[in-house]
C-alpha atoms as a PDB file:
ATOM      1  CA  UNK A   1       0.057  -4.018  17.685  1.00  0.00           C
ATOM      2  CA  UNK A   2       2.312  -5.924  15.668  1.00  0.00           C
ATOM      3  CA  UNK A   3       3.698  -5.785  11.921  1.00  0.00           C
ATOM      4  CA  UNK A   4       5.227  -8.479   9.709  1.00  0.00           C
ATOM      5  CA  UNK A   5       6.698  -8.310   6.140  1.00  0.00           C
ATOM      6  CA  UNK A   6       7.240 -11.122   3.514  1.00  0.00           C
ATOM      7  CA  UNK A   7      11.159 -10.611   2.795  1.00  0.00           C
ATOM      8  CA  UNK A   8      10.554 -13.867  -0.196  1.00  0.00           C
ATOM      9  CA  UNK A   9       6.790 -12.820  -1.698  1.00  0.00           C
ATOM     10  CA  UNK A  10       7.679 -12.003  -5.438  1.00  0.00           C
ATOM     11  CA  UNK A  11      11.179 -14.630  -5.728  1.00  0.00           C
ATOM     12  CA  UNK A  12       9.526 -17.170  -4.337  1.00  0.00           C
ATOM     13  CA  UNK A  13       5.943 -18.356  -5.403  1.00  0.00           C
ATOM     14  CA  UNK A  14       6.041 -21.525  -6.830  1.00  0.00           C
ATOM     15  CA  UNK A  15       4.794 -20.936 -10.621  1.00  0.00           C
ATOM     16  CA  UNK A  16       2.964 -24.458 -10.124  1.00  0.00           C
ATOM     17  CA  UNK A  17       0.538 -22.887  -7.102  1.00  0.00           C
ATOM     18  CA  UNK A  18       0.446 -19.814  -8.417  1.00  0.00           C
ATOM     19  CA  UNK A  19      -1.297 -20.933 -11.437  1.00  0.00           C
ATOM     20  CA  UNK A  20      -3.647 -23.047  -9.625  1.00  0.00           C
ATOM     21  CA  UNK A  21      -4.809 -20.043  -7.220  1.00  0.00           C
ATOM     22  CA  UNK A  22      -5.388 -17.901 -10.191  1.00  0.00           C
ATOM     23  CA  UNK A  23      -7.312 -20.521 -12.228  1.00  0.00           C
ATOM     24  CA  UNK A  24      -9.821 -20.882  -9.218  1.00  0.00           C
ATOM     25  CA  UNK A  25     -10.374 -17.428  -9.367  1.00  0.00           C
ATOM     26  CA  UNK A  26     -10.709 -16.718 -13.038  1.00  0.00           C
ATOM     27  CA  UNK A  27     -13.298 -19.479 -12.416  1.00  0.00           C
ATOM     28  CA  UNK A  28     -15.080 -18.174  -9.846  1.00  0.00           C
ATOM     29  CA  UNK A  29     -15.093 -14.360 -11.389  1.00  0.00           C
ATOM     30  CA  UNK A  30     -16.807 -16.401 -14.366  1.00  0.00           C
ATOM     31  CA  UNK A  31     -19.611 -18.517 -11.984  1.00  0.00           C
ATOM     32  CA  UNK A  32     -23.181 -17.487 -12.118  1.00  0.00           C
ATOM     33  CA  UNK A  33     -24.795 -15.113 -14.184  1.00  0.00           C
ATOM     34  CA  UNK A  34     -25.755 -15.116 -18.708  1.00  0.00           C
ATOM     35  CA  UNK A  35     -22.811 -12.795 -19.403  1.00  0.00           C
ATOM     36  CA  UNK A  36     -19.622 -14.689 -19.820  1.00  0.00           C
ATOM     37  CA  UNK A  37     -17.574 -13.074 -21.504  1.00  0.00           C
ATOM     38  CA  UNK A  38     -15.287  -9.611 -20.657  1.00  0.00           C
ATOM     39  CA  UNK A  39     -15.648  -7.109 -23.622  1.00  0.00           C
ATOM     40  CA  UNK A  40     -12.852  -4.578 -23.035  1.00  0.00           C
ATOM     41  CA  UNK A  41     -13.248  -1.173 -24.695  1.00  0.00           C
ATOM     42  CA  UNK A  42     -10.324   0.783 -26.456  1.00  0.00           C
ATOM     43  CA  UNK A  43     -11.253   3.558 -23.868  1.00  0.00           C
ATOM     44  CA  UNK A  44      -9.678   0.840 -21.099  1.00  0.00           C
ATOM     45  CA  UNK A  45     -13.652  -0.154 -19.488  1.00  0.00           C
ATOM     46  CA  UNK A  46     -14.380  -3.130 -19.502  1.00  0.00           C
ATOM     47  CA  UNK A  47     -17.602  -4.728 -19.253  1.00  0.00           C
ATOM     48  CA  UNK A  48     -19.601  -8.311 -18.924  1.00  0.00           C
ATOM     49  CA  UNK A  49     -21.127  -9.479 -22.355  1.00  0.00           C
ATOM     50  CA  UNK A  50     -22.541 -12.550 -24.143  1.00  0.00           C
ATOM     51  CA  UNK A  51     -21.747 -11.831 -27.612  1.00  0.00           C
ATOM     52  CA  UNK A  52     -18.358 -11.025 -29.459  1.00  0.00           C
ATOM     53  CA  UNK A  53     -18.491  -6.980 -30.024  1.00  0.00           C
ATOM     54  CA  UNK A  54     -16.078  -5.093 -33.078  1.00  0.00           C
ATOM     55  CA  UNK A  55     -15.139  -1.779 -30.957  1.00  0.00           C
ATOM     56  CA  UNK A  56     -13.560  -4.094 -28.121  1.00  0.00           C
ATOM     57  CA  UNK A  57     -11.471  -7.140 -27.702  1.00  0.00           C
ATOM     58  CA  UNK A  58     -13.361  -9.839 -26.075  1.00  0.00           C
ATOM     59  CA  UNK A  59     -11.984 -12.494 -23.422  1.00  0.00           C
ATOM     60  CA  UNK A  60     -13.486 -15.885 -22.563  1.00  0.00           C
ATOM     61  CA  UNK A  61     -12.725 -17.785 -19.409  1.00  0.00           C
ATOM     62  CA  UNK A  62     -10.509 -20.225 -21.348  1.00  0.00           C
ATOM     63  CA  UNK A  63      -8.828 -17.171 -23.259  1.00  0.00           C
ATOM     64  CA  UNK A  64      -8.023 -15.121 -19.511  1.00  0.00           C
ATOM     65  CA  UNK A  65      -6.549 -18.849 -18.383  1.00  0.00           C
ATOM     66  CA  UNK A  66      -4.324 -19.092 -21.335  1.00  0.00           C
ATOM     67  CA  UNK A  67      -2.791 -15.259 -20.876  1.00  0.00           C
ATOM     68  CA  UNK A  68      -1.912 -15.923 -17.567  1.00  0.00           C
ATOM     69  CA  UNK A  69      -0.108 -19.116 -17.995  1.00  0.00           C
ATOM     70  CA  UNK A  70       1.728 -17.481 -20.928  1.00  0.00           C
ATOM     71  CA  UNK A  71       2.660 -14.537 -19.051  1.00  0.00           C
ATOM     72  CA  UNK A  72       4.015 -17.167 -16.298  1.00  0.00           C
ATOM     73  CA  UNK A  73       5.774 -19.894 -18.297  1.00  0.00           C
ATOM     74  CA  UNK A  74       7.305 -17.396 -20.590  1.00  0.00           C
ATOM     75  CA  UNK A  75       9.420 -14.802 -18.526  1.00  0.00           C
ATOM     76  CA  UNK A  76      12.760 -14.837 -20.055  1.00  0.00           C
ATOM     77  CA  UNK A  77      15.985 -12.033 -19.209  1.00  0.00           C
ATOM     78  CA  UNK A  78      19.283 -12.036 -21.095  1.00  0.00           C
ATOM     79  CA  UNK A  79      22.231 -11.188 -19.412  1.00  0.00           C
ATOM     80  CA  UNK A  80      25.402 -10.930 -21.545  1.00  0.00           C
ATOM     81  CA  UNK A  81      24.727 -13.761 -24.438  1.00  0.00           C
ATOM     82  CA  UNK A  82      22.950 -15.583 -22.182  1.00  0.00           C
ATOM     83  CA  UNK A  83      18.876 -16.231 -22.185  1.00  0.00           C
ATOM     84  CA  UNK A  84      17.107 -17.359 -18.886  1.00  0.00           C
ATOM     85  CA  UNK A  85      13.471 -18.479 -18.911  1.00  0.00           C
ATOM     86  CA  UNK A  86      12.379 -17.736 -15.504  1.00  0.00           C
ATOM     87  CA  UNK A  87      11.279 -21.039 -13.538  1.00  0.00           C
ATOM     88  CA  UNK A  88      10.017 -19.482 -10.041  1.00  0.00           C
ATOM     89  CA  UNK A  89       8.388 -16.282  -8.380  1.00  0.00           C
ATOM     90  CA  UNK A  90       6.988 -13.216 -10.272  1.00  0.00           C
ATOM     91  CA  UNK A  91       9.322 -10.947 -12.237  1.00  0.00           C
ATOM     92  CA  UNK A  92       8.881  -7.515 -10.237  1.00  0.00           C
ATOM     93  CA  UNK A  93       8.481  -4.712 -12.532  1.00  0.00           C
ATOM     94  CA  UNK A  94       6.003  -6.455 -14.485  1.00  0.00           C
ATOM     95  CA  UNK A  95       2.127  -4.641 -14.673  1.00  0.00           C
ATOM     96  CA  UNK A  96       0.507  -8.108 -13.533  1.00  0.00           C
ATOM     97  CA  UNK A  97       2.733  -8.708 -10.722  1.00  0.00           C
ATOM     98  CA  UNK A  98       1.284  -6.864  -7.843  1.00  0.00           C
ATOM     99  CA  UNK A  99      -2.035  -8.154  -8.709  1.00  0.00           C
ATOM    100  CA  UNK A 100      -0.869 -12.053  -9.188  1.00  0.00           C
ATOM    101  CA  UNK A 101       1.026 -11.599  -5.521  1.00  0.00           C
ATOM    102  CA  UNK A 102      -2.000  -9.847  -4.203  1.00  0.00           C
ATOM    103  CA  UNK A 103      -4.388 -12.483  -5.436  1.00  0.00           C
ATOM    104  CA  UNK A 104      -2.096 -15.181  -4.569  1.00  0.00           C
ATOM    105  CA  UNK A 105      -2.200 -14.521  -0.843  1.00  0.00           C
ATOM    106  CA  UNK A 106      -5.850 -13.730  -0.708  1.00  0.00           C
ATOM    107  CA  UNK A 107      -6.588 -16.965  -1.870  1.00  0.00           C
ATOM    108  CA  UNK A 108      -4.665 -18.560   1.114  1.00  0.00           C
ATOM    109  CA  UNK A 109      -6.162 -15.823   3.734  1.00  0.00           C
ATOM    110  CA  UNK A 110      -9.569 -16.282   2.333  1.00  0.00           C
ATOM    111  CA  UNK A 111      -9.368 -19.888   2.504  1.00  0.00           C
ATOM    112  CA  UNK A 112      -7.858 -20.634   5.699  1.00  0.00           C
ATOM    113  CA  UNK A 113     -10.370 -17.597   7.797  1.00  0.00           C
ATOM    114  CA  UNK A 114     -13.831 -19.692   5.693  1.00  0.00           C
ATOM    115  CA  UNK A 115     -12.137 -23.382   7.209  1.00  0.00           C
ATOM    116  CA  UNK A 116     -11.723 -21.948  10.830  1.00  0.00           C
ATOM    117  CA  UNK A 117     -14.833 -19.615  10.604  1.00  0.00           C
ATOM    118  CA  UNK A 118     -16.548 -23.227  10.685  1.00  0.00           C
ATOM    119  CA  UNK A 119     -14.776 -24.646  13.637  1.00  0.00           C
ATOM    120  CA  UNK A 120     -13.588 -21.582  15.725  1.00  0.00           C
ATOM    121  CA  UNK A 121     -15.513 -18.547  15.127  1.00  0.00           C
ATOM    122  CA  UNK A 122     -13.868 -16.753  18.290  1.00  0.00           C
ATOM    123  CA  UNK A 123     -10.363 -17.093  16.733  1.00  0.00           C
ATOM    124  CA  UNK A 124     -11.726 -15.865  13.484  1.00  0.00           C
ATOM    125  CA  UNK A 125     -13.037 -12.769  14.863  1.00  0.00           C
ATOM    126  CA  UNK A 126      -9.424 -11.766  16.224  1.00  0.00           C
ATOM    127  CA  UNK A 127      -8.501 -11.311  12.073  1.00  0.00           C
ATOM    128  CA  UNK A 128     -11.056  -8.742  11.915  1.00  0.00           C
ATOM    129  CA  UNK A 129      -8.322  -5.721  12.581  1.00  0.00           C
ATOM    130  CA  UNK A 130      -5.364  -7.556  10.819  1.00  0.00           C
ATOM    131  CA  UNK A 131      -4.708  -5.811   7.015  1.00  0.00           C
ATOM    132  CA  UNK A 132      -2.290  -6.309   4.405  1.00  0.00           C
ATOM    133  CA  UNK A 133      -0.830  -4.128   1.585  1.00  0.00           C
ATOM    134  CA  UNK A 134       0.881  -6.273  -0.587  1.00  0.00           C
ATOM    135  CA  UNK A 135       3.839  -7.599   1.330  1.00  0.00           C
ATOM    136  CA  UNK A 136       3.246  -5.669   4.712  1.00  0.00           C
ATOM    137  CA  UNK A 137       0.931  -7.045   7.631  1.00  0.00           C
ATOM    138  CA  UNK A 138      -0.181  -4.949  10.146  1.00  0.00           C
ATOM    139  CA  UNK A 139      -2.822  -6.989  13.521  1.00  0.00           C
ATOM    140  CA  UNK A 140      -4.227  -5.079  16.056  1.00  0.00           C
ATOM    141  CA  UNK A 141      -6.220  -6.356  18.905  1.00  0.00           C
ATOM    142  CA  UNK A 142      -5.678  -9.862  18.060  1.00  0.00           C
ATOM    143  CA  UNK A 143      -4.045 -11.104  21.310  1.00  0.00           C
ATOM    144  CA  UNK A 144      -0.626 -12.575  19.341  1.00  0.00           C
ATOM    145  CA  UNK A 145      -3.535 -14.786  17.221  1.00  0.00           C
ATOM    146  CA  UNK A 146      -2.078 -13.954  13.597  1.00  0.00           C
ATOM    147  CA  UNK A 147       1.628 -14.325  14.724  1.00  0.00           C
ATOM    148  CA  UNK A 148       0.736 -17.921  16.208  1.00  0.00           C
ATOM    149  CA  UNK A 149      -1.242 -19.066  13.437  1.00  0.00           C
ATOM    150  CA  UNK A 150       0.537 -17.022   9.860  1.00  0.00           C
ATOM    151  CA  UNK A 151       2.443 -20.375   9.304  1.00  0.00           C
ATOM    152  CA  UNK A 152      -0.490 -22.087   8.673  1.00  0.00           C
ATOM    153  CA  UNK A 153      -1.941 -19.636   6.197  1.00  0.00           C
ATOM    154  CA  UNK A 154       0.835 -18.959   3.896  1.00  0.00           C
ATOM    155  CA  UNK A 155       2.611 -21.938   1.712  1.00  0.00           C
ATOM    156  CA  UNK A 156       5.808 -22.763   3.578  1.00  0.00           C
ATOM    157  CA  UNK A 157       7.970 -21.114   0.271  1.00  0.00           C
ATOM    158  CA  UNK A 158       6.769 -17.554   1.890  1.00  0.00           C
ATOM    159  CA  UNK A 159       9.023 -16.399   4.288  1.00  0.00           C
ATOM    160  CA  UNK A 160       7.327 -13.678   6.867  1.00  0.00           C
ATOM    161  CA  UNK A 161       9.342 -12.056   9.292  1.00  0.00           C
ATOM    162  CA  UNK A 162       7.818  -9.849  12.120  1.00  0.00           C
ATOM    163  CA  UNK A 163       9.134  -5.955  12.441  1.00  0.00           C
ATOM    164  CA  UNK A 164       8.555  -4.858  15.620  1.00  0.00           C
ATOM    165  CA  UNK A 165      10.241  -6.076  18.794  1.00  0.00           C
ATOM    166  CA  UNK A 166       7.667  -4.834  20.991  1.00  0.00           C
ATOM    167  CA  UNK A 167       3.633  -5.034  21.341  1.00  0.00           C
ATOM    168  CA  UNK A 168       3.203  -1.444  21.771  1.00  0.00           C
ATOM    169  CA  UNK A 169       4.401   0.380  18.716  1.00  0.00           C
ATOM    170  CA  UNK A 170       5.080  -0.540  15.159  1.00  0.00           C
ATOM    171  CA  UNK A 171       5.944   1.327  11.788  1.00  0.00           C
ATOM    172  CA  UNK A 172       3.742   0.289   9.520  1.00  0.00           C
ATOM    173  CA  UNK A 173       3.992   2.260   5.376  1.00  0.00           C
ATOM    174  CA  UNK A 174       4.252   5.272   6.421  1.00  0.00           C
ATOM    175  CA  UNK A 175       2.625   5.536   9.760  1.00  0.00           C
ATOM    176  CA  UNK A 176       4.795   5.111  13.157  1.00  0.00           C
ATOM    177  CA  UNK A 177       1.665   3.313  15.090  1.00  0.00           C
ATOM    178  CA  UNK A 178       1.978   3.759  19.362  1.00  0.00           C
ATOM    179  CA  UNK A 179      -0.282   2.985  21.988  1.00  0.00           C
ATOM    180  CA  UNK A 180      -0.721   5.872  24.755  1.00  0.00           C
ATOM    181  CA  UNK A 181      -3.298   5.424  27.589  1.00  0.00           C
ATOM    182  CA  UNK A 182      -4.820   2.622  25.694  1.00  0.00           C
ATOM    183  CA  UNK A 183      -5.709   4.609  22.550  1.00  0.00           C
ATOM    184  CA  UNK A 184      -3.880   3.879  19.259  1.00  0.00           C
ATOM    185  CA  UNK A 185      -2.280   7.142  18.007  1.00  0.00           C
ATOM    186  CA  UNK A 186      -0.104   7.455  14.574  1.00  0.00           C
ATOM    187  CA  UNK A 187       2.334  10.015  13.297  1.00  0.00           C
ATOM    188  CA  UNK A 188       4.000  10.231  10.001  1.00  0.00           C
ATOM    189  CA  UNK A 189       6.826   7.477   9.525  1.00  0.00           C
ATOM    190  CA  UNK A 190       9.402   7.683   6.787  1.00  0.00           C
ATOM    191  CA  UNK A 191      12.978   5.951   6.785  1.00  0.00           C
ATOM    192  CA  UNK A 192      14.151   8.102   4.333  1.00  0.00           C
ATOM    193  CA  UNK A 193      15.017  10.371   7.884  1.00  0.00           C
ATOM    194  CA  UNK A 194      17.115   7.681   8.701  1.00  0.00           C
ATOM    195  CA  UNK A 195      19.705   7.637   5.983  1.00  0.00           C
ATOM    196  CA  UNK A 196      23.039   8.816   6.448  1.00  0.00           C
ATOM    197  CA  UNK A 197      22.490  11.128   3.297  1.00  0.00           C
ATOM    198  CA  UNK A 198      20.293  14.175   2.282  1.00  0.00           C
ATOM    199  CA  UNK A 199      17.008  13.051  -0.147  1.00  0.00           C
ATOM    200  CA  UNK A 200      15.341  15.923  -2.408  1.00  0.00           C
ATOM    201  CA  UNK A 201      11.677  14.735  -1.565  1.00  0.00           C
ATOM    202  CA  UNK A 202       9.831  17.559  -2.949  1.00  0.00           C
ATOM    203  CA  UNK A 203      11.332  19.912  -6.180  1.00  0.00           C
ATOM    204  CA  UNK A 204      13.818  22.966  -5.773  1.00  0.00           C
ATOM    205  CA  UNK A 205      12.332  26.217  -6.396  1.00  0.00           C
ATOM    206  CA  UNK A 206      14.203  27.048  -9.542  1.00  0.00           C
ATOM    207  CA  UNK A 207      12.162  23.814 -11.028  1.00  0.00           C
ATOM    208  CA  UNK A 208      11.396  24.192 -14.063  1.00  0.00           C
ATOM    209  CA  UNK A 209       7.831  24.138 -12.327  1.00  0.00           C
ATOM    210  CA  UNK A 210       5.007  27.156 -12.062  1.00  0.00           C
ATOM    211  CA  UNK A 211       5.477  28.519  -8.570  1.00  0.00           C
ATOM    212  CA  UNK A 212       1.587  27.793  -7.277  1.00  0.00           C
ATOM    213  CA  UNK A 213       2.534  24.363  -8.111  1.00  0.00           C
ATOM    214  CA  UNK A 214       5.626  24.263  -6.063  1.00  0.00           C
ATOM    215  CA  UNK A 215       3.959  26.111  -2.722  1.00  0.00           C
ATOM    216  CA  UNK A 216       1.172  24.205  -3.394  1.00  0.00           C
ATOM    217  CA  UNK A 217       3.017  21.053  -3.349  1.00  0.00           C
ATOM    218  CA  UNK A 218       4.581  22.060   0.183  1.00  0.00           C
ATOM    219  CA  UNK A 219       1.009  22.753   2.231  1.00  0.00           C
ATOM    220  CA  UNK A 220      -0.112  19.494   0.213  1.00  0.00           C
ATOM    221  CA  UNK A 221       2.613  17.641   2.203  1.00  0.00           C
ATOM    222  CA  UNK A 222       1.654  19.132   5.134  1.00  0.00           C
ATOM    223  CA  UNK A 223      -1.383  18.237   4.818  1.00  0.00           C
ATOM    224  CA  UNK A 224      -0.576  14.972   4.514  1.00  0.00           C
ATOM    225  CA  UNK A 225       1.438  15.172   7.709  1.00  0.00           C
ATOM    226  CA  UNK A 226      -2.041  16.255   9.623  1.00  0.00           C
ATOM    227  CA  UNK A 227      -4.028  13.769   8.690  1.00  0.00           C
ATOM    228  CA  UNK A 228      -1.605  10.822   9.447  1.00  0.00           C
ATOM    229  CA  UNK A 229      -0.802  12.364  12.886  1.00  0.00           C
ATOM    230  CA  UNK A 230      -2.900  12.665  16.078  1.00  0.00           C
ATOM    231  CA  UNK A 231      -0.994  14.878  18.239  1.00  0.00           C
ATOM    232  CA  UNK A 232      -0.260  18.547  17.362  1.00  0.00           C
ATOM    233  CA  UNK A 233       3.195  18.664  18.790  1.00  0.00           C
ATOM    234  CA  UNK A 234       4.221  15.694  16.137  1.00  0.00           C
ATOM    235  CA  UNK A 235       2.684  17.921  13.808  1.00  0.00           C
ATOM    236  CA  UNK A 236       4.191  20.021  14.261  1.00  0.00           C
ATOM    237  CA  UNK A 237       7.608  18.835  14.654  1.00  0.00           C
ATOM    238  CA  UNK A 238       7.254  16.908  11.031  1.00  0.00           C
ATOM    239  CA  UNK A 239       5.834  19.897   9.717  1.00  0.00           C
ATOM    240  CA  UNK A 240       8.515  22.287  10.859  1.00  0.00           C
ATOM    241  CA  UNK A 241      11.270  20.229   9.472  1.00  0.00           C
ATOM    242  CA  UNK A 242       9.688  20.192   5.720  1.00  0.00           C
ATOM    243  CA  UNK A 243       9.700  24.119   5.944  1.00  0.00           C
ATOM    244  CA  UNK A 244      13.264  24.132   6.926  1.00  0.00           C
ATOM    245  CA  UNK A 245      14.243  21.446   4.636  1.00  0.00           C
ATOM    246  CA  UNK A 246      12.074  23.690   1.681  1.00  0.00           C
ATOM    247  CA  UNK A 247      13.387  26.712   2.531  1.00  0.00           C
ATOM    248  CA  UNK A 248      17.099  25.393   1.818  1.00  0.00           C
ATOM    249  CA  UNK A 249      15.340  24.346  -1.036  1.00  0.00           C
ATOM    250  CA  UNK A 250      14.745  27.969  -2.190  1.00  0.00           C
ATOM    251  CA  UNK A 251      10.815  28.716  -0.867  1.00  0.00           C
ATOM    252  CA  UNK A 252      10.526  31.775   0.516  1.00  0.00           C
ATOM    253  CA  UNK A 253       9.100  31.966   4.142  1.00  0.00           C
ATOM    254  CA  UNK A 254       5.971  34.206   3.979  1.00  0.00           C
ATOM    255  CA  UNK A 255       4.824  32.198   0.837  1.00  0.00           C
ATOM    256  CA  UNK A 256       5.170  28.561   2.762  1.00  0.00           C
ATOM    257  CA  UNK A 257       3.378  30.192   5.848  1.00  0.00           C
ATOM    258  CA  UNK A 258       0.253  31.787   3.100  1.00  0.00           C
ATOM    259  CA  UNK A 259      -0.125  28.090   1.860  1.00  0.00           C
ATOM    260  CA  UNK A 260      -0.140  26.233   4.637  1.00  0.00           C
ATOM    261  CA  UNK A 261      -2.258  28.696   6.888  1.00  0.00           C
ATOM    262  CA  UNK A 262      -4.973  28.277   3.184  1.00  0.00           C
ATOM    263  CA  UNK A 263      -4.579  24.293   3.503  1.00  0.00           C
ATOM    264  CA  UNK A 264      -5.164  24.463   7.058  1.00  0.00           C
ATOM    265  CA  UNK A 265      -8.276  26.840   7.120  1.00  0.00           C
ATOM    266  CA  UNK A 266      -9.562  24.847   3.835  1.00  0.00           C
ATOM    267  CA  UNK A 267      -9.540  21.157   5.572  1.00  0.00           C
ATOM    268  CA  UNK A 268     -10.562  22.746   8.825  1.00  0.00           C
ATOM    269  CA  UNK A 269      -7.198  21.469  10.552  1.00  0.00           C
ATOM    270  CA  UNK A 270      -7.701  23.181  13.875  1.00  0.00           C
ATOM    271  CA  UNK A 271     -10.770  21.306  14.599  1.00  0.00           C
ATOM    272  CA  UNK A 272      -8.696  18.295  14.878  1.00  0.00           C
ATOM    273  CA  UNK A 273      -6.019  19.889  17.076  1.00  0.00           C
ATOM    274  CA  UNK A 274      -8.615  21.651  18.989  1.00  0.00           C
ATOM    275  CA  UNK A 275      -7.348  24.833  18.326  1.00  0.00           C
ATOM    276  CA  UNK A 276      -7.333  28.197  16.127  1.00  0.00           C
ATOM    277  CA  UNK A 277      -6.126  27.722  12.810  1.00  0.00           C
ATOM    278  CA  UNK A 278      -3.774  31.343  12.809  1.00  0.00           C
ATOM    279  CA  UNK A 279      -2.365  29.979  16.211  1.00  0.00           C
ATOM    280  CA  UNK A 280      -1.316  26.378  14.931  1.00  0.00           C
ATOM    281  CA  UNK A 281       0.398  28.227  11.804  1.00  0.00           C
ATOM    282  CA  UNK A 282       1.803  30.849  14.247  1.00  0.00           C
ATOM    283  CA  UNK A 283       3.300  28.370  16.561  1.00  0.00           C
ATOM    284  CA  UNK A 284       4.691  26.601  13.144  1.00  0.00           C
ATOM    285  CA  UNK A 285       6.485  29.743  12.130  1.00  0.00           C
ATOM    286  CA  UNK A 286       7.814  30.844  15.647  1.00  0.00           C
END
């Protein structure tokens, strides 16, 4: 198991290659098919049409190729009485940005696994457990093949660094991924329990918030901490620490226990842990 991270993705795509990745995929979202034009309604659906329609704006393939090289060439930021015009990468904030960076690298990915598909299927089947989210990489399985061969995927702007030092575990978003007896097991990862300060995750119970919500917001974390963890002791441990770290938060104790035991009988928790639902909330409050 092995994860990597672009520490360059949105500063440094060339604006040149950028613009030629997305024009080859406006044009092949346009290829085949009577309909060729994208109607979109004021209710935010969109749909295929032939003809120009009153109750929606209408986009042609030329039209969807001219907003995106507008919404490239003409990025500009003032600072002090100064005006910039940005020249390289994406600006990150922006609403297209996470799709033009996402779209960007699955044109290289997409290209490079069709070329060797042709000429070394065996190496292509090793990608079949490697996933990205955005910037983050995660391969499984795949024998060191993605970390010999990234470089040539990616343009050589992208820089990708790997994360983990070892082949056995990995934090990858917010799972902590480890290999025990050959299985692959996960528990709940989240840095913020590394910083030398205290974070308010979840509200205060003076909130200006209904009290259902705020309980209910608790046993929905914990649920979240079952399902991304395969042992019941980590589950406990993660779990344990929320109710301490609510409960100096102002949630009473009886309350968090009612909630969580409801969560855990609801979405039938102690089938996963092999074990009685009362006892796993018992052992939580103990």
């Amino acid at each position: 198991v092995s994860s990597f991270d672009f520490s360059t993705l949105y500063t440094k795509i060339p604006h040149d290659k950028l613009l030629d990745v997305l024009t080859k995929i406006i044009d092949f979202a346009f290829r085949g098919g009577t309909r060729n034009k994208i109607s979109v309604h004021r209710s935010g659906t969109a749909s295929w049409v032939e003809d120009d329609t009153q109750a929606s704006v209408v986009y042609t393939k030329e039209s969807i190729r001219e907003a995106v090289k507008y919404l490239l060439d003409e990025c500009y930021f003032k600072l002090g009485d100064k005006l910039f015009r940005q020249k390289i990468g994406i600006p990150m904030g922006s609403d297209p940005a996470p799709a033009f960076a996402n779209l960007f690298l699955f044109h290289y990915e997409s290209t490079w696994l069709k070329t060797i598909k042709k000429t070394n299927n065996v190496l292509a089947r090793k990608f079949g457990q490697t996933f990205r989210y955005i910037d983050d990489l995660l391969a499984l399985n795949d024998g060191g093949s993605f970390e010999r061969f990234y470089k040539d995927i990616y343009p050589e702007e992208l820089q990708l660094n790997k994360e983990n030092v070892t082949n056995d575990c990995t934090d990858f978003l917010d799972l902590h991924i480890y290999i025990e007896n050959g299985v692959f097991m996960t528990r709940l990862f989240d840095k913020r329990d590394n910083f030398g300060f205290d974070i308010t995750r979840l509200p205060y119970r003076d909130s200006n918030i209904p009290s259902k919500m705020f309980y209910s917001s608790i046993a929905a974390e914990s649920l979240r901490i079952c399902r991304a963890t395969s042992t019941r002791n980590d589950a406990k441990t993660s779990i344990s620490k929320l109710v301490d770290r609510m409960m100096k938060q102002g949630a009473d104790k009886t309350r968090i226990s009612n909630s969580i035991k409801k969560m855990v009988n609801r979405h039938h928790i102690n089938h996963k842990y092999g074990m009685q639902g009362k006892e796993f909330v018992k052992e939580l409050f103990n």
